[in-house]
C-alpha atoms as a PDB file:
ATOM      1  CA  UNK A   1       1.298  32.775  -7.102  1.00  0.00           C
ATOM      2  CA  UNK A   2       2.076  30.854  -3.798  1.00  0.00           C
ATOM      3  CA  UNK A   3      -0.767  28.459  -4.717  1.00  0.00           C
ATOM      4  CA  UNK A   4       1.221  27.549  -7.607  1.00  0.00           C
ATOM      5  CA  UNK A   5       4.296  27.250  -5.990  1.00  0.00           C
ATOM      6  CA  UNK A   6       3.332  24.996  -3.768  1.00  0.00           C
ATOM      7  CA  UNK A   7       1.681  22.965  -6.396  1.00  0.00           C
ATOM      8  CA  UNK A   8       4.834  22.788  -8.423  1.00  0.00           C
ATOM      9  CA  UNK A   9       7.011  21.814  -5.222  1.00  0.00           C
ATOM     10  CA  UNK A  10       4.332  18.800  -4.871  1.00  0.00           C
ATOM     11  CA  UNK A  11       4.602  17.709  -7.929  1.00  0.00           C
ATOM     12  CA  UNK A  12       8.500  17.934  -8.006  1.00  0.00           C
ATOM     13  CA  UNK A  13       8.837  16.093  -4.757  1.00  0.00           C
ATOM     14  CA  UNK A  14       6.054  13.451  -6.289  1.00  0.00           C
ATOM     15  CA  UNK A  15       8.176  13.202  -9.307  1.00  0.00           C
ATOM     16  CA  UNK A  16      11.467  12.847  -7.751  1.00  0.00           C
ATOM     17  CA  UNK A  17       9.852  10.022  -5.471  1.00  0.00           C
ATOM     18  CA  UNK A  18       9.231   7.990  -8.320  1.00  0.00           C
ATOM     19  CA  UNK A  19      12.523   8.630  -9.771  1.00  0.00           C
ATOM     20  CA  UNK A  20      14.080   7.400  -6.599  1.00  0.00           C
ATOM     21  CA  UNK A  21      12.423   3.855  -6.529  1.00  0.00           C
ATOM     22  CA  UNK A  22       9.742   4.623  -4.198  1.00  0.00           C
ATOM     23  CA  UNK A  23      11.709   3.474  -1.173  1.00  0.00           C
ATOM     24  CA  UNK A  24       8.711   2.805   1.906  1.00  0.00           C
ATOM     25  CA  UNK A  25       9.600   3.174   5.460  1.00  0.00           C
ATOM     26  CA  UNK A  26      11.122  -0.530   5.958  1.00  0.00           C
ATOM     27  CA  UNK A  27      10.519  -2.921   9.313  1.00  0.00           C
ATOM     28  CA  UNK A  28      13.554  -3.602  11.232  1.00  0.00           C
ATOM     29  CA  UNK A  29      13.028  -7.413   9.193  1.00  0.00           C
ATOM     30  CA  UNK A  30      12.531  -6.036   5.387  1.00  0.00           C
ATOM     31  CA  UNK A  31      15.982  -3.862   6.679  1.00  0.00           C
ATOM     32  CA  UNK A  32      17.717  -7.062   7.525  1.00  0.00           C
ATOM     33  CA  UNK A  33      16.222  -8.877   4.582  1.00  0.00           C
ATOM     34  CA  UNK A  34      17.487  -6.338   2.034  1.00  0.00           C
ATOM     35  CA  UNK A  35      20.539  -6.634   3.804  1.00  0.00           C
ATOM     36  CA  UNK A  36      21.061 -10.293   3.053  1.00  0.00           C
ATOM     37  CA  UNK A  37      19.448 -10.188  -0.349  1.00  0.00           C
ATOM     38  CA  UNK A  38      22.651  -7.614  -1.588  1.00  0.00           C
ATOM     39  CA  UNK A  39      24.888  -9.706   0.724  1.00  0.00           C
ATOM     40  CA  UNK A  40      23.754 -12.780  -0.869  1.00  0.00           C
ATOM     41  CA  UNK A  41      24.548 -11.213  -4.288  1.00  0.00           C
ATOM     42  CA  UNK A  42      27.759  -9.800  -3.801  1.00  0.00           C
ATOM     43  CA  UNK A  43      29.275 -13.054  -2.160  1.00  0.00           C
ATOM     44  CA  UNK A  44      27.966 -14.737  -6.068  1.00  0.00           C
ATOM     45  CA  UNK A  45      29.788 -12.307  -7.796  1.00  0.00           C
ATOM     46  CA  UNK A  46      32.447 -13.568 -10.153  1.00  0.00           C
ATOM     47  CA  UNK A  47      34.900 -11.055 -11.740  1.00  0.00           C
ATOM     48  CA  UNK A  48      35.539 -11.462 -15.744  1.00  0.00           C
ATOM     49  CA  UNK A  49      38.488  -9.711 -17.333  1.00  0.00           C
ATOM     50  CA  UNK A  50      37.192  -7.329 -20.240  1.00  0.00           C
ATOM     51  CA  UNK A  51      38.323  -8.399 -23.900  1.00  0.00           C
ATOM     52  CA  UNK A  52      37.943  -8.367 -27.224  1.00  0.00           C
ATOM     53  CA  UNK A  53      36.218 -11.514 -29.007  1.00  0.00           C
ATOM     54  CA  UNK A  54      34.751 -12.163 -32.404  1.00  0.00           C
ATOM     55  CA  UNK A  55      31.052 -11.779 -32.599  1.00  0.00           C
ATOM     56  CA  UNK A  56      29.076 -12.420 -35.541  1.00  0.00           C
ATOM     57  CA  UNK A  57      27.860 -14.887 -38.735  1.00  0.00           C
ATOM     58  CA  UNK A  58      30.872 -17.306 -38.839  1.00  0.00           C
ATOM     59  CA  UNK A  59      29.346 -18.736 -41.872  1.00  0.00           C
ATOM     60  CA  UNK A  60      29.806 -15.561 -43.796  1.00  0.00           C
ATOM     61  CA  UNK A  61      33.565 -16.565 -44.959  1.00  0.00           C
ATOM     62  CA  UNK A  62      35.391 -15.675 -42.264  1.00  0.00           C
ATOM     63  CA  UNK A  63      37.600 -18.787 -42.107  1.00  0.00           C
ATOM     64  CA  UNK A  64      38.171 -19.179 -45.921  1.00  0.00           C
ATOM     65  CA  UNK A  65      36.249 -21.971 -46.251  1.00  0.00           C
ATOM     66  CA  UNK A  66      32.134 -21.170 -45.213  1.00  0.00           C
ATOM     67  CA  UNK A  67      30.101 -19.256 -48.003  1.00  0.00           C
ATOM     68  CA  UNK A  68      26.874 -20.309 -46.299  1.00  0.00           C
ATOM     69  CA  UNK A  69      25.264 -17.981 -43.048  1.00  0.00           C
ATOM     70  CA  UNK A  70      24.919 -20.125 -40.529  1.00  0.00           C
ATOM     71  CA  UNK A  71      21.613 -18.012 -39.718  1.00  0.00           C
ATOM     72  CA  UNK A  72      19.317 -16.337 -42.225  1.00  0.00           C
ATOM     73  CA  UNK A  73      18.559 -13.978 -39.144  1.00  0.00           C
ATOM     74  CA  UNK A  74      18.677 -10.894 -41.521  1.00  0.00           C
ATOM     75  CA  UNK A  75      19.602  -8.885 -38.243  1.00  0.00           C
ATOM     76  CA  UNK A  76      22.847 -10.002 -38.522  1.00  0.00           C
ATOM     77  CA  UNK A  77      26.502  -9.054 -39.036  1.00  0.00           C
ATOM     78  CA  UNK A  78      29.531 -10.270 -40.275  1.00  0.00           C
ATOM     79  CA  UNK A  79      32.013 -10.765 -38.100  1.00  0.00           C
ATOM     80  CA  UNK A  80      33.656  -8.058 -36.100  1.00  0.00           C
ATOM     81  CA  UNK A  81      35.392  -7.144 -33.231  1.00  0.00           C
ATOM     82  CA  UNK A  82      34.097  -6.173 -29.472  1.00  0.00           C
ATOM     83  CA  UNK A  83      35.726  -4.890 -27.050  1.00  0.00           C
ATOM     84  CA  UNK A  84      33.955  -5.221 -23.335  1.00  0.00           C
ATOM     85  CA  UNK A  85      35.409  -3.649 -20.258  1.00  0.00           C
ATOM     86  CA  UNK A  86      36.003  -5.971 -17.300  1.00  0.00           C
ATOM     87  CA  UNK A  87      32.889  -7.074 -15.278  1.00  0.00           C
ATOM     88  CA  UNK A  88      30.966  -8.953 -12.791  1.00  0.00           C
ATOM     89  CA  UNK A  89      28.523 -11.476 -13.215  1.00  0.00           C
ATOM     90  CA  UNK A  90      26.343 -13.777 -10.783  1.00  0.00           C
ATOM     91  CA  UNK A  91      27.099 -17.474 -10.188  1.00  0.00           C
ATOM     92  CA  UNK A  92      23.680 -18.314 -10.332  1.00  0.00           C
ATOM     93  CA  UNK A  93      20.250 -16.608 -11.199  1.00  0.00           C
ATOM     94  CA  UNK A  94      17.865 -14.626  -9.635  1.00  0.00           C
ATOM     95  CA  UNK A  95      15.054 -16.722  -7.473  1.00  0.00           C
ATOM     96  CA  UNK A  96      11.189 -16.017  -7.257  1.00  0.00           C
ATOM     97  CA  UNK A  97      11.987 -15.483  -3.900  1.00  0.00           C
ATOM     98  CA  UNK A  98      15.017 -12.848  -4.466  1.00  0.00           C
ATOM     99  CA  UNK A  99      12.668 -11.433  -7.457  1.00  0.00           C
ATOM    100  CA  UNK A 100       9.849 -11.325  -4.777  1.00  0.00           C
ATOM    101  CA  UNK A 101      11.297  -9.671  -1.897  1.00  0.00           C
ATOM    102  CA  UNK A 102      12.525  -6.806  -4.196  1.00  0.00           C
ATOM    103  CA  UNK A 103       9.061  -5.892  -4.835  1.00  0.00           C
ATOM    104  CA  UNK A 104       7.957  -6.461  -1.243  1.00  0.00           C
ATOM    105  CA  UNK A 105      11.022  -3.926   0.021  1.00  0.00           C
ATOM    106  CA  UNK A 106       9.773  -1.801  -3.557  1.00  0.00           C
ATOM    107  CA  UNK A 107       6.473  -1.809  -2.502  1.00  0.00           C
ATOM    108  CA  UNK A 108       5.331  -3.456  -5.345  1.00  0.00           C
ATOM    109  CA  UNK A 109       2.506  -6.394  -6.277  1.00  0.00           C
ATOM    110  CA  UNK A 110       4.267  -9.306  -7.493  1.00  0.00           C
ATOM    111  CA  UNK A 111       3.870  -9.766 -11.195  1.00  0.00           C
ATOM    112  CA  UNK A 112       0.943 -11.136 -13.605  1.00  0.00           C
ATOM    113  CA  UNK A 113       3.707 -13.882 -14.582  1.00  0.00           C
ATOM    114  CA  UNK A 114       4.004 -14.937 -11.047  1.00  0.00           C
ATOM    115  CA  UNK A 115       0.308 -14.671 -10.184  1.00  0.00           C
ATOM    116  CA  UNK A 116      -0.412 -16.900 -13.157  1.00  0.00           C
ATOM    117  CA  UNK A 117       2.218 -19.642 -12.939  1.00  0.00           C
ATOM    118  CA  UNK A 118       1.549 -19.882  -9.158  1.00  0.00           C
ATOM    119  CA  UNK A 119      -2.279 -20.438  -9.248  1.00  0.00           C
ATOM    120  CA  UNK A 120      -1.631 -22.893 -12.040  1.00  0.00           C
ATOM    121  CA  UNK A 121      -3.908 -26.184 -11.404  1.00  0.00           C
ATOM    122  CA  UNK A 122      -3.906 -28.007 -14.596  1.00  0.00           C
ATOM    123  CA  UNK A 123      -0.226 -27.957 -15.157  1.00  0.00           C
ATOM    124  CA  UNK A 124       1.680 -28.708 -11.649  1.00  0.00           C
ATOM    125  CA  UNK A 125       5.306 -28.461 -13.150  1.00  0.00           C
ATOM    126  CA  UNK A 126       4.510 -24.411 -13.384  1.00  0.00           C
ATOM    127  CA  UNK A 127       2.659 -24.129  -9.806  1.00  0.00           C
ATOM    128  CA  UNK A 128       5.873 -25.651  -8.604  1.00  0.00           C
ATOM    129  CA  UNK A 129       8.353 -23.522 -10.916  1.00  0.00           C
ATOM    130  CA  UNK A 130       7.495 -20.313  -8.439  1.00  0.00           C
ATOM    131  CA  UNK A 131       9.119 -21.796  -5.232  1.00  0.00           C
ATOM    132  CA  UNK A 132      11.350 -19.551  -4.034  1.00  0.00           C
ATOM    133  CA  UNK A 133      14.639 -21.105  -4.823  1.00  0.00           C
ATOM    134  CA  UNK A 134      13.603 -21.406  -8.461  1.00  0.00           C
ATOM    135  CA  UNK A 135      14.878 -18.819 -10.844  1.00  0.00           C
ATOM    136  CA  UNK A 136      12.532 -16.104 -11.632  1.00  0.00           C
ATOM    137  CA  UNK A 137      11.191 -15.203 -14.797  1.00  0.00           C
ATOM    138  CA  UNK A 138      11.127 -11.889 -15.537  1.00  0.00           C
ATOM    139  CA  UNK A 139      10.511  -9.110 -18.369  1.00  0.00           C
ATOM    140  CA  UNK A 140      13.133  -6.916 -19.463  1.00  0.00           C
ATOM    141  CA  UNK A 141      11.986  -3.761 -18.006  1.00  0.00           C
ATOM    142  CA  UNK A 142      11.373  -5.838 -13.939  1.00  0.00           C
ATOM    143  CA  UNK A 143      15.149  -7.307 -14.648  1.00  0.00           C
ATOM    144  CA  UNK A 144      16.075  -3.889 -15.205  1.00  0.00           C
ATOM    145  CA  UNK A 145      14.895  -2.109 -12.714  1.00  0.00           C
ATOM    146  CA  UNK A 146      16.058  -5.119 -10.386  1.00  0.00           C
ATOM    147  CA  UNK A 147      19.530  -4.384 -10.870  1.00  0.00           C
ATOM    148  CA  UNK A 148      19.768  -1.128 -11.155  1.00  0.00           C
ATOM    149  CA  UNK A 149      18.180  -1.170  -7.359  1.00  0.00           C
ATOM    150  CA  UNK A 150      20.521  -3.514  -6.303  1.00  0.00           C
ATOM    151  CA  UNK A 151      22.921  -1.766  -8.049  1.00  0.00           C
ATOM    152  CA  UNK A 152      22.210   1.318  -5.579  1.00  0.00           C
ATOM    153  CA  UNK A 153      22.191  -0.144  -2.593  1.00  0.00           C
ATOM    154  CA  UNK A 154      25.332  -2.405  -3.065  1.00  0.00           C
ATOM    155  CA  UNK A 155      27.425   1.495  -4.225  1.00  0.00           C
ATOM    156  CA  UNK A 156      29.188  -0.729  -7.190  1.00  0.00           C
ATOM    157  CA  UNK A 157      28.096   3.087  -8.676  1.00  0.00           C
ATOM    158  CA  UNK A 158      27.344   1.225 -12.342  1.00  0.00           C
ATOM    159  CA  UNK A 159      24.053  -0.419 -13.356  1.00  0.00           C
ATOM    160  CA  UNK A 160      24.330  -3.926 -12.988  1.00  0.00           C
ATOM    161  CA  UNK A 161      22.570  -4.697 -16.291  1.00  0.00           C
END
């Protein structure tokens, strides 16, 4: 019964560890890097007062005069209301070498995207599209899972996705 106890305990902790973001013991440098990488992205913050717009198929009569969809996207709707709350957005996108240094501090490998634009010999233009002060390209799940880290550590206490 112990046995199993202490099983269960391990694989709690293990669990929770994951859930947490894997944090690694950090150098006094990757401390003072993460540092500037949240300071960095707070100072680029720009506040936008929450509203309500029109979103939608303007071609689908709204103004009296259309009859035609102006997309034959059949995931779309007619025009309606939405209503957003008030928010903060970045001046400027995430770099490779922003996007990078998250998964160094994450432990993390950097991605298969990365690793193949940067070893990229026939077509220079993509070799030279990972320098660090380009912006990164990322998949939905890595741009997530940015920002809610960042989120974290800056204590806005909201996802920044």
């Amino acid at each position: 019964m112990r046995l199993l106890n202490k099983i269960h305990s391990a694989v709690l902790l293990a669990g929770l560890g994951l859930l947490t973001g894997c944090d690694q013991q950090l150098t006094a440098e990757q401390e003072t890097q993460k540092q500037q990488l949240i300071d960095d992205l707070l100072n680029n913050m720009v506040f936008i007062e929450g509203g309500t717009f029109l979103m939608g198929d303007f071609g689908s009569g709204h103004d009296g005069k259309s009859t035609l969809p102006y997309s034959i996207g059949k995931d779309n709707k007619f025009v309606h209301d939405v209503t957003l709350d008030n928010f903060s957005l970045s001046k400027y996108r995430v770099t490779w070498g922003q996007f990078n240094l998250w998964r160094e501090l994450t432990a993390q490998p950097l991605t298969d995207r990365y690793l193949d634009l940067s070893t990229q010999k026939e077509i220079k233009a993509w070799q030279e599209s990972t320098q660090d002060n380009y912006p990164a390209s990322a998949d939905w799940q890595d741009a997530k899972d940015y920002c809610l880290w960042l989120g974290q550590r800056c204590r806005l206490g909201k996802r920044l996705v």
